[in-house]
PDB file of N, CA and C in Angstrom:
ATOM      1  N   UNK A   1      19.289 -59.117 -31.077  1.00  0.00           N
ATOM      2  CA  UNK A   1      20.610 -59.388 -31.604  1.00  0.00           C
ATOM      3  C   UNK A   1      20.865 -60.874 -31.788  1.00  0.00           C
ATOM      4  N   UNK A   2      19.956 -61.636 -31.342  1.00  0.00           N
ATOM      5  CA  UNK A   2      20.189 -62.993 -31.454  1.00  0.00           C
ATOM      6  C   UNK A   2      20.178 -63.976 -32.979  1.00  0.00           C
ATOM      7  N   UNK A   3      19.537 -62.587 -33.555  1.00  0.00           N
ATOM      8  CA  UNK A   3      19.293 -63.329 -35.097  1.00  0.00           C
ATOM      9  C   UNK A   3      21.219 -62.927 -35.796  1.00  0.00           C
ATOM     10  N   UNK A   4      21.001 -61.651 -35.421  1.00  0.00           N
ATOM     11  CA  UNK A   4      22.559 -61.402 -35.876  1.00  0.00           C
ATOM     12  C   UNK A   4      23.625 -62.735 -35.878  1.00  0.00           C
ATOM     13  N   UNK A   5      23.676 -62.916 -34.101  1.00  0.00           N
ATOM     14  CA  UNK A   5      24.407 -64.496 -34.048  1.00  0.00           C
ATOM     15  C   UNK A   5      23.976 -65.555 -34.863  1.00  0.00           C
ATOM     16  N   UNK A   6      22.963 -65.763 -34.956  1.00  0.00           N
ATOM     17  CA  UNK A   6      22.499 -66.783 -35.744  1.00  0.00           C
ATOM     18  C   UNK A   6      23.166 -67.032 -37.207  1.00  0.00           C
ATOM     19  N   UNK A   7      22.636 -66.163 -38.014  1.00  0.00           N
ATOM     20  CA  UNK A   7      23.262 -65.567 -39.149  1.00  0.00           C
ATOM     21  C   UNK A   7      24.790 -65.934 -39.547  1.00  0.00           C
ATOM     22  N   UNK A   8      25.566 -65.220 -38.123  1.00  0.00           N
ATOM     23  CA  UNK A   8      27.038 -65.569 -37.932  1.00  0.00           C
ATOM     24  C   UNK A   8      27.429 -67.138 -38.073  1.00  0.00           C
ATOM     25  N   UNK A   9      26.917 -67.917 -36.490  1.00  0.00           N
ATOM     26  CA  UNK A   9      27.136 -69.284 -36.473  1.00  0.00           C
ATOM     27  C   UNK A   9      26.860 -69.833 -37.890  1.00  0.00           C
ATOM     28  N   UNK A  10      26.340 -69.901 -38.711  1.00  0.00           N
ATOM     29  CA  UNK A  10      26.014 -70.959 -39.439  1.00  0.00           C
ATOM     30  C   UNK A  10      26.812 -70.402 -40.604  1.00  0.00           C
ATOM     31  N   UNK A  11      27.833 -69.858 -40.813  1.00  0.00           N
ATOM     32  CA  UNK A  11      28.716 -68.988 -41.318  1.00  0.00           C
ATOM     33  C   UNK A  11      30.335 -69.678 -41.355  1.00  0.00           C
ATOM     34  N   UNK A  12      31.228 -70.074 -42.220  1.00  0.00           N
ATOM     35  CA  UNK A  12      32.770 -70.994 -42.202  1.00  0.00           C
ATOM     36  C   UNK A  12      33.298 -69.757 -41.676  1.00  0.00           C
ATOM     37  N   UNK A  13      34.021 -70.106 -41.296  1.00  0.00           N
ATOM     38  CA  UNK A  13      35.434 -69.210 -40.906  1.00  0.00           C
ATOM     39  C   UNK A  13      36.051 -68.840 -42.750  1.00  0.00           C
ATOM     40  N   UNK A  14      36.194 -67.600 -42.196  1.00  0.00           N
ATOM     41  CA  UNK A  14      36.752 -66.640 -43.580  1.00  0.00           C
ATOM     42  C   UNK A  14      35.521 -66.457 -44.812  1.00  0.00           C
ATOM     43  N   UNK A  15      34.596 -67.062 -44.360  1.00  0.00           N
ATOM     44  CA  UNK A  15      33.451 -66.892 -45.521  1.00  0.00           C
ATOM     45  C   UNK A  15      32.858 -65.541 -45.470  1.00  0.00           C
ATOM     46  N   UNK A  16      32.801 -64.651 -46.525  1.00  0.00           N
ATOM     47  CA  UNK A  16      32.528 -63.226 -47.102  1.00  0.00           C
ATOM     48  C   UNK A  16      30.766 -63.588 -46.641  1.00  0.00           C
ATOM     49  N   UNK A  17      29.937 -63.104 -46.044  1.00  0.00           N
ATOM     50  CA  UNK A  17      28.535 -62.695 -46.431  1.00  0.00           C
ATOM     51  C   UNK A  17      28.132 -61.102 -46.392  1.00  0.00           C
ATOM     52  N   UNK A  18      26.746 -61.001 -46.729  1.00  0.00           N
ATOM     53  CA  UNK A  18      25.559 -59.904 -46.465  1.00  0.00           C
ATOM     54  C   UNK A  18      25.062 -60.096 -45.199  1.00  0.00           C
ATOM     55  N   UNK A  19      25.268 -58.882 -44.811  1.00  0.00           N
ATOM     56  CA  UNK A  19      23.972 -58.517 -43.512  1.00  0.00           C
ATOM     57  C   UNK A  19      22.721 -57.159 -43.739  1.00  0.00           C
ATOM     58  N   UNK A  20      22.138 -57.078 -43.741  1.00  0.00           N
ATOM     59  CA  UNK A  20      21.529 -56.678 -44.317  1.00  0.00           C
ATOM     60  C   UNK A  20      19.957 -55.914 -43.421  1.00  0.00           C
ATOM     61  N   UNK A  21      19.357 -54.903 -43.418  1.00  0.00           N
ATOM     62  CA  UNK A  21      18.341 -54.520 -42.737  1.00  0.00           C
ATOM     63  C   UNK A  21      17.156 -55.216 -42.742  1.00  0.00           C
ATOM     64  N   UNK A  22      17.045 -55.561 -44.181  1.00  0.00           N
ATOM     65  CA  UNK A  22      15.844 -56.651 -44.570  1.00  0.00           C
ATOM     66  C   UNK A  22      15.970 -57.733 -43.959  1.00  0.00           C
ATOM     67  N   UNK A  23      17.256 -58.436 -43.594  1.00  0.00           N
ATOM     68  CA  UNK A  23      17.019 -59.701 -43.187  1.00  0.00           C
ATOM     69  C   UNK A  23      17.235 -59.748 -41.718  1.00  0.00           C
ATOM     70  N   UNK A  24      17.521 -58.713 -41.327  1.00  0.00           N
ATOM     71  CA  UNK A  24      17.508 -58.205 -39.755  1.00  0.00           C
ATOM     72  C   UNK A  24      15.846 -57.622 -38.843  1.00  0.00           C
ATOM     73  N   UNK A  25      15.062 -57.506 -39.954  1.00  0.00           N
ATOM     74  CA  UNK A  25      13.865 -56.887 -40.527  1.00  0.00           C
ATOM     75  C   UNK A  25      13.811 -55.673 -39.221  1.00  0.00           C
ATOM     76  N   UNK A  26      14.772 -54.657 -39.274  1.00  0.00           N
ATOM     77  CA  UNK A  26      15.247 -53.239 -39.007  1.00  0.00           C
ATOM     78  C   UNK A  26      15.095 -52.257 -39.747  1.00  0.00           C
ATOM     79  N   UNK A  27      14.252 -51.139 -39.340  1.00  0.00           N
ATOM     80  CA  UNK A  27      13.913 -50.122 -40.119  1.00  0.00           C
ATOM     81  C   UNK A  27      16.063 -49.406 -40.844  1.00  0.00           C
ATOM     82  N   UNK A  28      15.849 -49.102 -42.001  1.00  0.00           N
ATOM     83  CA  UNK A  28      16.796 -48.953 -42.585  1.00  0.00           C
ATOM     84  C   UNK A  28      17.617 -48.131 -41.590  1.00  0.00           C
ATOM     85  N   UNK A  29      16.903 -46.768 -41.306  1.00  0.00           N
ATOM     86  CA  UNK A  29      17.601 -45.842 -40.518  1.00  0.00           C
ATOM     87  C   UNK A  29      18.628 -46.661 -38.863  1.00  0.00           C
ATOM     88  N   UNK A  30      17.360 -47.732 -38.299  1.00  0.00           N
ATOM     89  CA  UNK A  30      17.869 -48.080 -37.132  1.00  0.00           C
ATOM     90  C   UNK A  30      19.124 -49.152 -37.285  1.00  0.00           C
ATOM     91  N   UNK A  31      19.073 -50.108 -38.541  1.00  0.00           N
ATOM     92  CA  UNK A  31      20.442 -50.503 -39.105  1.00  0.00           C
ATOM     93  C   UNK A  31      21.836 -50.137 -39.674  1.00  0.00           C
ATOM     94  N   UNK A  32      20.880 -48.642 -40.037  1.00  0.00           N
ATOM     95  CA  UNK A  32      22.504 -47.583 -40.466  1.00  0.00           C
ATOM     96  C   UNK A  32      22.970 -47.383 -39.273  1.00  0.00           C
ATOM     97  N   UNK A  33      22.304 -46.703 -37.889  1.00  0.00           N
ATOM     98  CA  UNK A  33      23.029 -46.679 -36.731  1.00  0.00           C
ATOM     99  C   UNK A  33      24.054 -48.012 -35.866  1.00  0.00           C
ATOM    100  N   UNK A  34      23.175 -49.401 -36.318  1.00  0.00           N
ATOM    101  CA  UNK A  34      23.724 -50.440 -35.626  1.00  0.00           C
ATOM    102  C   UNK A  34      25.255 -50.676 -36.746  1.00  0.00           C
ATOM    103  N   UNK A  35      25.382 -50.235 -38.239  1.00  0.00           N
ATOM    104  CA  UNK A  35      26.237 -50.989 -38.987  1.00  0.00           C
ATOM    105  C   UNK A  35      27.582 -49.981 -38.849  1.00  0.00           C
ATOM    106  N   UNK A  36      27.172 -47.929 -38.830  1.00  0.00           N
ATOM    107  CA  UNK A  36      28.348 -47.583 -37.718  1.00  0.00           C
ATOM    108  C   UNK A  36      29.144 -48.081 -37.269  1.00  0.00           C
ATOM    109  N   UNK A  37      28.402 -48.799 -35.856  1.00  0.00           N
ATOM    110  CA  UNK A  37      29.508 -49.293 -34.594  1.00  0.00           C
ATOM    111  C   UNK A  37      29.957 -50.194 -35.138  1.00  0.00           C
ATOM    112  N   UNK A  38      29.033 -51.468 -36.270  1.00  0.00           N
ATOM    113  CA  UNK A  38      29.808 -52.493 -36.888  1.00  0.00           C
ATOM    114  C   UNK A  38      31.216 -51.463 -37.343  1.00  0.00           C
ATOM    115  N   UNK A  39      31.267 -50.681 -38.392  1.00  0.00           N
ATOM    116  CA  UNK A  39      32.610 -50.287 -39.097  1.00  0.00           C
ATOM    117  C   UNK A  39      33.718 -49.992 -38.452  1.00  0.00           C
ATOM    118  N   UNK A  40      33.003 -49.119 -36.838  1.00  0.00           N
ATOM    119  CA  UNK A  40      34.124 -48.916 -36.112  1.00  0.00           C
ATOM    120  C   UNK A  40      34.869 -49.739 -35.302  1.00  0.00           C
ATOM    121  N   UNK A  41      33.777 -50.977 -34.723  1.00  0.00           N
ATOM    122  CA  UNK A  41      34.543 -51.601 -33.682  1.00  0.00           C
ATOM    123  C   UNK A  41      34.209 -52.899 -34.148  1.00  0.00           C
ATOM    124  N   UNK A  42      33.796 -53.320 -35.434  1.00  0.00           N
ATOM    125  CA  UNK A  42      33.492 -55.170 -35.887  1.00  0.00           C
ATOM    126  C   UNK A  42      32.182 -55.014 -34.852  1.00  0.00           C
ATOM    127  N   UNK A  43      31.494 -56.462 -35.766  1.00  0.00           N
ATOM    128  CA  UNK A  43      30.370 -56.577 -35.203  1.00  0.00           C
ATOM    129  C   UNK A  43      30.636 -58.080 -34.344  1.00  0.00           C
ATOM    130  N   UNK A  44      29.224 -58.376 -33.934  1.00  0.00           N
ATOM    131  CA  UNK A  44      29.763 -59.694 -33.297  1.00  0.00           C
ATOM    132  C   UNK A  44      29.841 -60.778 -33.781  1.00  0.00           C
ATOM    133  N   UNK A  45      31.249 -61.273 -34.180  1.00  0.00           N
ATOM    134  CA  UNK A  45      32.008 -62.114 -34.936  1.00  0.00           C
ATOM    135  C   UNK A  45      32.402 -61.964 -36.126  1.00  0.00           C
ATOM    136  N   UNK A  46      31.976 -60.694 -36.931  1.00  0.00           N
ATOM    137  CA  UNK A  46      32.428 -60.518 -37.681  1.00  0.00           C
ATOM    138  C   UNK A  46      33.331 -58.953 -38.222  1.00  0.00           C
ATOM    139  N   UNK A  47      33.521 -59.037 -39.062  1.00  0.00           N
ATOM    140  CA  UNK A  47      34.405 -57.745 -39.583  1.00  0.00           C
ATOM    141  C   UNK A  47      33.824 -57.312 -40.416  1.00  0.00           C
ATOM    142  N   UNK A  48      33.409 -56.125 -40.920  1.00  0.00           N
ATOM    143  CA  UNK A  48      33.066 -55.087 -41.736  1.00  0.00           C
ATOM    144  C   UNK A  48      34.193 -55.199 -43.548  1.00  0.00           C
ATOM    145  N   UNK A  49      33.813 -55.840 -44.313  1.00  0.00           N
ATOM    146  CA  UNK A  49      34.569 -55.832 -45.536  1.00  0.00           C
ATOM    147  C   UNK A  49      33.922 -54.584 -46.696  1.00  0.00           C
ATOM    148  N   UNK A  50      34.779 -53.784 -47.059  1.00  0.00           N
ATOM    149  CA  UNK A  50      34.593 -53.271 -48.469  1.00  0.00           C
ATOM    150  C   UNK A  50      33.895 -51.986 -47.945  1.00  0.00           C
ATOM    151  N   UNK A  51      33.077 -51.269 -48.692  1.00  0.00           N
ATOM    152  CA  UNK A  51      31.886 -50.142 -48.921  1.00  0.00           C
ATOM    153  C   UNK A  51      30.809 -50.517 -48.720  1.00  0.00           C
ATOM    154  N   UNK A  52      29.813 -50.049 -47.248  1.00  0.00           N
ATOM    155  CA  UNK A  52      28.731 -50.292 -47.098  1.00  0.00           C
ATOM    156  C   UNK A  52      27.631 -49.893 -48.443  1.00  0.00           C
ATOM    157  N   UNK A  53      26.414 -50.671 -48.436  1.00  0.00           N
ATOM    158  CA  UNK A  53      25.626 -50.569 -49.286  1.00  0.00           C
ATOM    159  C   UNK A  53      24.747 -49.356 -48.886  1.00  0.00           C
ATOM    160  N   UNK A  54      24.916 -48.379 -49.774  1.00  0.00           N
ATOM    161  CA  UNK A  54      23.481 -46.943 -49.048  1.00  0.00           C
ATOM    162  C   UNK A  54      22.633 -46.594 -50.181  1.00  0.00           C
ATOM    163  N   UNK A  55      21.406 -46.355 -49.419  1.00  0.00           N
ATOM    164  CA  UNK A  55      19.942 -46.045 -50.310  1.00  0.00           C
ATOM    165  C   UNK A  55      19.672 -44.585 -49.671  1.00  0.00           C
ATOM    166  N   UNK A  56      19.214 -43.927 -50.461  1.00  0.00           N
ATOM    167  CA  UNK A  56      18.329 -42.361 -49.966  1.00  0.00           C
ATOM    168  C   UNK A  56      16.938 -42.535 -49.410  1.00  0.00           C
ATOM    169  N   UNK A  57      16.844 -42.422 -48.225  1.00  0.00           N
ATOM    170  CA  UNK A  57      15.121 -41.703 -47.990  1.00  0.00           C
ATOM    171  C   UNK A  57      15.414 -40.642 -47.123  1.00  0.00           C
ATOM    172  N   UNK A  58      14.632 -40.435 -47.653  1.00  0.00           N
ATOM    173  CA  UNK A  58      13.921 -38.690 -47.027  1.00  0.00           C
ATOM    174  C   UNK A  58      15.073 -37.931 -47.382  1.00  0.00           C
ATOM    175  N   UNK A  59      15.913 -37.836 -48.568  1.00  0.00           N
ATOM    176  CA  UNK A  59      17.231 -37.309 -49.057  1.00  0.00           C
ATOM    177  C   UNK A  59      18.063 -37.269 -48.003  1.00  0.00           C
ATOM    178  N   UNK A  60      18.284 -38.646 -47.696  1.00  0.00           N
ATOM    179  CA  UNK A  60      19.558 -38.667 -47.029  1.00  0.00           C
ATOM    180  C   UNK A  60      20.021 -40.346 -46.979  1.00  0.00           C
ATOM    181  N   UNK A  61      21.790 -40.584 -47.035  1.00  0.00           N
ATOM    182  CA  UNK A  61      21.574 -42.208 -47.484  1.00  0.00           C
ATOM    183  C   UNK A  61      21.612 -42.619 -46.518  1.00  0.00           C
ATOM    184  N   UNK A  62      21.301 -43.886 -46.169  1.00  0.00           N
ATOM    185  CA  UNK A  62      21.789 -44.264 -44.778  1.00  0.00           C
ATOM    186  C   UNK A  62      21.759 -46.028 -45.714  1.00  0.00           C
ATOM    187  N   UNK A  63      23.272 -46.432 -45.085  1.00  0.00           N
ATOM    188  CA  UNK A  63      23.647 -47.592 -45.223  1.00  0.00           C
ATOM    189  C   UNK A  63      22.035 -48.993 -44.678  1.00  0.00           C
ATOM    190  N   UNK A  64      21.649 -49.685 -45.705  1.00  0.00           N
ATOM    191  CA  UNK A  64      20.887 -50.562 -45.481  1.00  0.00           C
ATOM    192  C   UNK A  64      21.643 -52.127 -45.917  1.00  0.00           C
ATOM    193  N   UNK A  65      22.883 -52.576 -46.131  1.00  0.00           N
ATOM    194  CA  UNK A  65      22.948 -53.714 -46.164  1.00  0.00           C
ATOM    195  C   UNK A  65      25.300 -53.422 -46.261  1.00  0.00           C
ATOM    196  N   UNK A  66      25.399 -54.607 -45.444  1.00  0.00           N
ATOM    197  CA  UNK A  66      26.932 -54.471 -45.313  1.00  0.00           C
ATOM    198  C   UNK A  66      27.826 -55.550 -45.670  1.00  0.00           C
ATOM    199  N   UNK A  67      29.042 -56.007 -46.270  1.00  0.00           N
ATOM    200  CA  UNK A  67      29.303 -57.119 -46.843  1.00  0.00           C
ATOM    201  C   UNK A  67      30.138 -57.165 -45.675  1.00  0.00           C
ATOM    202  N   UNK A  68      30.334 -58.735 -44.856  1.00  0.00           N
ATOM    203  CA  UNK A  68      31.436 -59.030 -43.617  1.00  0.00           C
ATOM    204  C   UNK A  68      32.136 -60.350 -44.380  1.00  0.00           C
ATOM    205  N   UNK A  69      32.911 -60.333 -43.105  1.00  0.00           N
ATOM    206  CA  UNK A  69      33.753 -61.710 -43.280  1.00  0.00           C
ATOM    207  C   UNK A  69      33.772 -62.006 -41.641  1.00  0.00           C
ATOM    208  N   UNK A  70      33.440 -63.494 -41.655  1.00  0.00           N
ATOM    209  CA  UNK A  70      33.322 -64.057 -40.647  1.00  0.00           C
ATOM    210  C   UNK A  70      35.689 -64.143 -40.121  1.00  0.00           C
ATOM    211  N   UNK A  71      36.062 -64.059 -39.377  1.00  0.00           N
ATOM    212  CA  UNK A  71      37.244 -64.027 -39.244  1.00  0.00           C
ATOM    213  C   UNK A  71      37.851 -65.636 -39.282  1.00  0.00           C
ATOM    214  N   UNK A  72      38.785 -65.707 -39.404  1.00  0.00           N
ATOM    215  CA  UNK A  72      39.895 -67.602 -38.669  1.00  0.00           C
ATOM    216  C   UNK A  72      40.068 -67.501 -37.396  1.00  0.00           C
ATOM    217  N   UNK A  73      39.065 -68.529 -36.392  1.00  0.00           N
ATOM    218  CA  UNK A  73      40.247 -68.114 -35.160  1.00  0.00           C
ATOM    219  C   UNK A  73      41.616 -69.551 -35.453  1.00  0.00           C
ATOM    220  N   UNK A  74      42.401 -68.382 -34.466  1.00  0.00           N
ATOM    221  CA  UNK A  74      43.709 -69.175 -34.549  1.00  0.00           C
ATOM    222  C   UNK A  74      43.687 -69.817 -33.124  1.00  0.00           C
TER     223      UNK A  74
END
């Protein structure tokens, strides 16, 4: 999870990015499970923006890349 932070830190406050399985280099399936808990409970430091990105394998989609927003702290 340390790359996750990474990713984050170097990230402005309120700036929109991608997170993504590829750049997490996480089998798609094991990133659809981690981006879940992102939707339900924010990830760490960031917030879940918009419609996750989903691809089909093995006929079934599973989310492989998610658009966030780093938050403002006040």
């Amino acid at each position: 999870m340390a790359r996750i932070e990474e990713i984050v830190s170097k990230q402005k406050e309120g700036a929109q990015f991608v997170i993504s399985a590829q750049m997490l280099r996480m089998p798609p399936e094991e990133f659809d499970a981690l981006a879940q808990i992102w939707m339900e409970e924010g990830g760490p430091g960031f917030e879940v923006a918009g419609v996750p990105h989903r691809r089909v394998i093995d006929g079934e989609f599973v989310i492989d890349r998610v658009t966030v927003v780093k938050p403002l702290t006040r």
